[in-house]
Protein backbone atom coordinates (compact mmCIF):
# COMPACT_ATOMS: atom_id res chain seq x y z
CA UNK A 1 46.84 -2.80 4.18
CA UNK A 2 46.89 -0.18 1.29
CA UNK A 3 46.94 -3.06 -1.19
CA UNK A 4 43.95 -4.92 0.52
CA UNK A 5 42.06 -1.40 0.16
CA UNK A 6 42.70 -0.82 -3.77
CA UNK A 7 42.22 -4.41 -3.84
CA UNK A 8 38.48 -3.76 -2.61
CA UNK A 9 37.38 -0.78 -4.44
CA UNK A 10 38.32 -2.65 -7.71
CA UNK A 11 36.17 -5.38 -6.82
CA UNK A 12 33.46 -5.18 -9.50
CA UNK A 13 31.88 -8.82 -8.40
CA UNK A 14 28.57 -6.76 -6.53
CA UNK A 15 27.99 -4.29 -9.53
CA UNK A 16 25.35 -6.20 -11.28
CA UNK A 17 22.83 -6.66 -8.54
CA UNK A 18 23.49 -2.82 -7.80
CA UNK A 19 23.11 -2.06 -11.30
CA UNK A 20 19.59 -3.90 -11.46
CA UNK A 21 18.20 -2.15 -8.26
CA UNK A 22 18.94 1.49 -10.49
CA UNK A 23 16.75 0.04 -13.65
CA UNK A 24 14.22 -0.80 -11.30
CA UNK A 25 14.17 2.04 -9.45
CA UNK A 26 13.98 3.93 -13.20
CA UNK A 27 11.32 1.56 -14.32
CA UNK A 28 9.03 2.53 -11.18
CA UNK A 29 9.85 6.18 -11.44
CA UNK A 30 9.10 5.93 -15.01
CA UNK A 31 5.51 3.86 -14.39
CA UNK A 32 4.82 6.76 -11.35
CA UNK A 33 5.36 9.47 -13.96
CA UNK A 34 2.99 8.00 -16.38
CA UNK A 35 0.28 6.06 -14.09
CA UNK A 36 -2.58 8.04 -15.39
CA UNK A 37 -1.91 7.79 -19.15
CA UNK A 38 -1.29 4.30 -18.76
CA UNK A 39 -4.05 3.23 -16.40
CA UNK A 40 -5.98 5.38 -19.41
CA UNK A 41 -4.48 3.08 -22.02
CA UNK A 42 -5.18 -0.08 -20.06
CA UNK A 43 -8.47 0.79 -19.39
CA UNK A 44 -9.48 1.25 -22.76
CA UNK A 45 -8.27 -1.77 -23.60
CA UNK A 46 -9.76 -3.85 -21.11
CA UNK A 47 -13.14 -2.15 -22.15
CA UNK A 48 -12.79 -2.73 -25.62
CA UNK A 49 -11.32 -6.66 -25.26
CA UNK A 50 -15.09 -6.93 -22.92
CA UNK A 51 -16.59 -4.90 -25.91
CA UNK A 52 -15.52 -7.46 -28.69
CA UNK A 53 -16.22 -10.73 -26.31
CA UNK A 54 -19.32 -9.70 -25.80
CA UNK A 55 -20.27 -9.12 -29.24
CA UNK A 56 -18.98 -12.27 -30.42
CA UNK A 57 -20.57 -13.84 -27.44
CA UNK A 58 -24.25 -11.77 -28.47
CA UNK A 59 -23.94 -13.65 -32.12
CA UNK A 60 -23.73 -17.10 -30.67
């Protein structure tokens, strides 16, 4: 019984989806943290991609 018990906390085989649930939890935390600077960002790009097709659009 004692071996069948080392046996199973040695058992690595489940680590990687475990370890990808952390960097997603991370990645989230991390996007939470920064939501406002990077709606900001995304924003501002949006605008300015609408900016520039509009132009070019204006010239046609």
């Amino acid at each position: 019984m004692k071996n069948k018990i080392v046996e199973f906390l040695k058992d690595e085989s489940g680590q990687t989806s475990t370890e990808y649930i952390l960097l997603v939890a991370v990645v989230a935390v991390i996007i939470l943290k920064f939501k406002d600077t990077l709606q900001e960002k995304l924003e501002g790009l949006i605008g300015s991609v609408f900016t520039r097709a509009d132009q070019e659009l204006g010239e046609l």
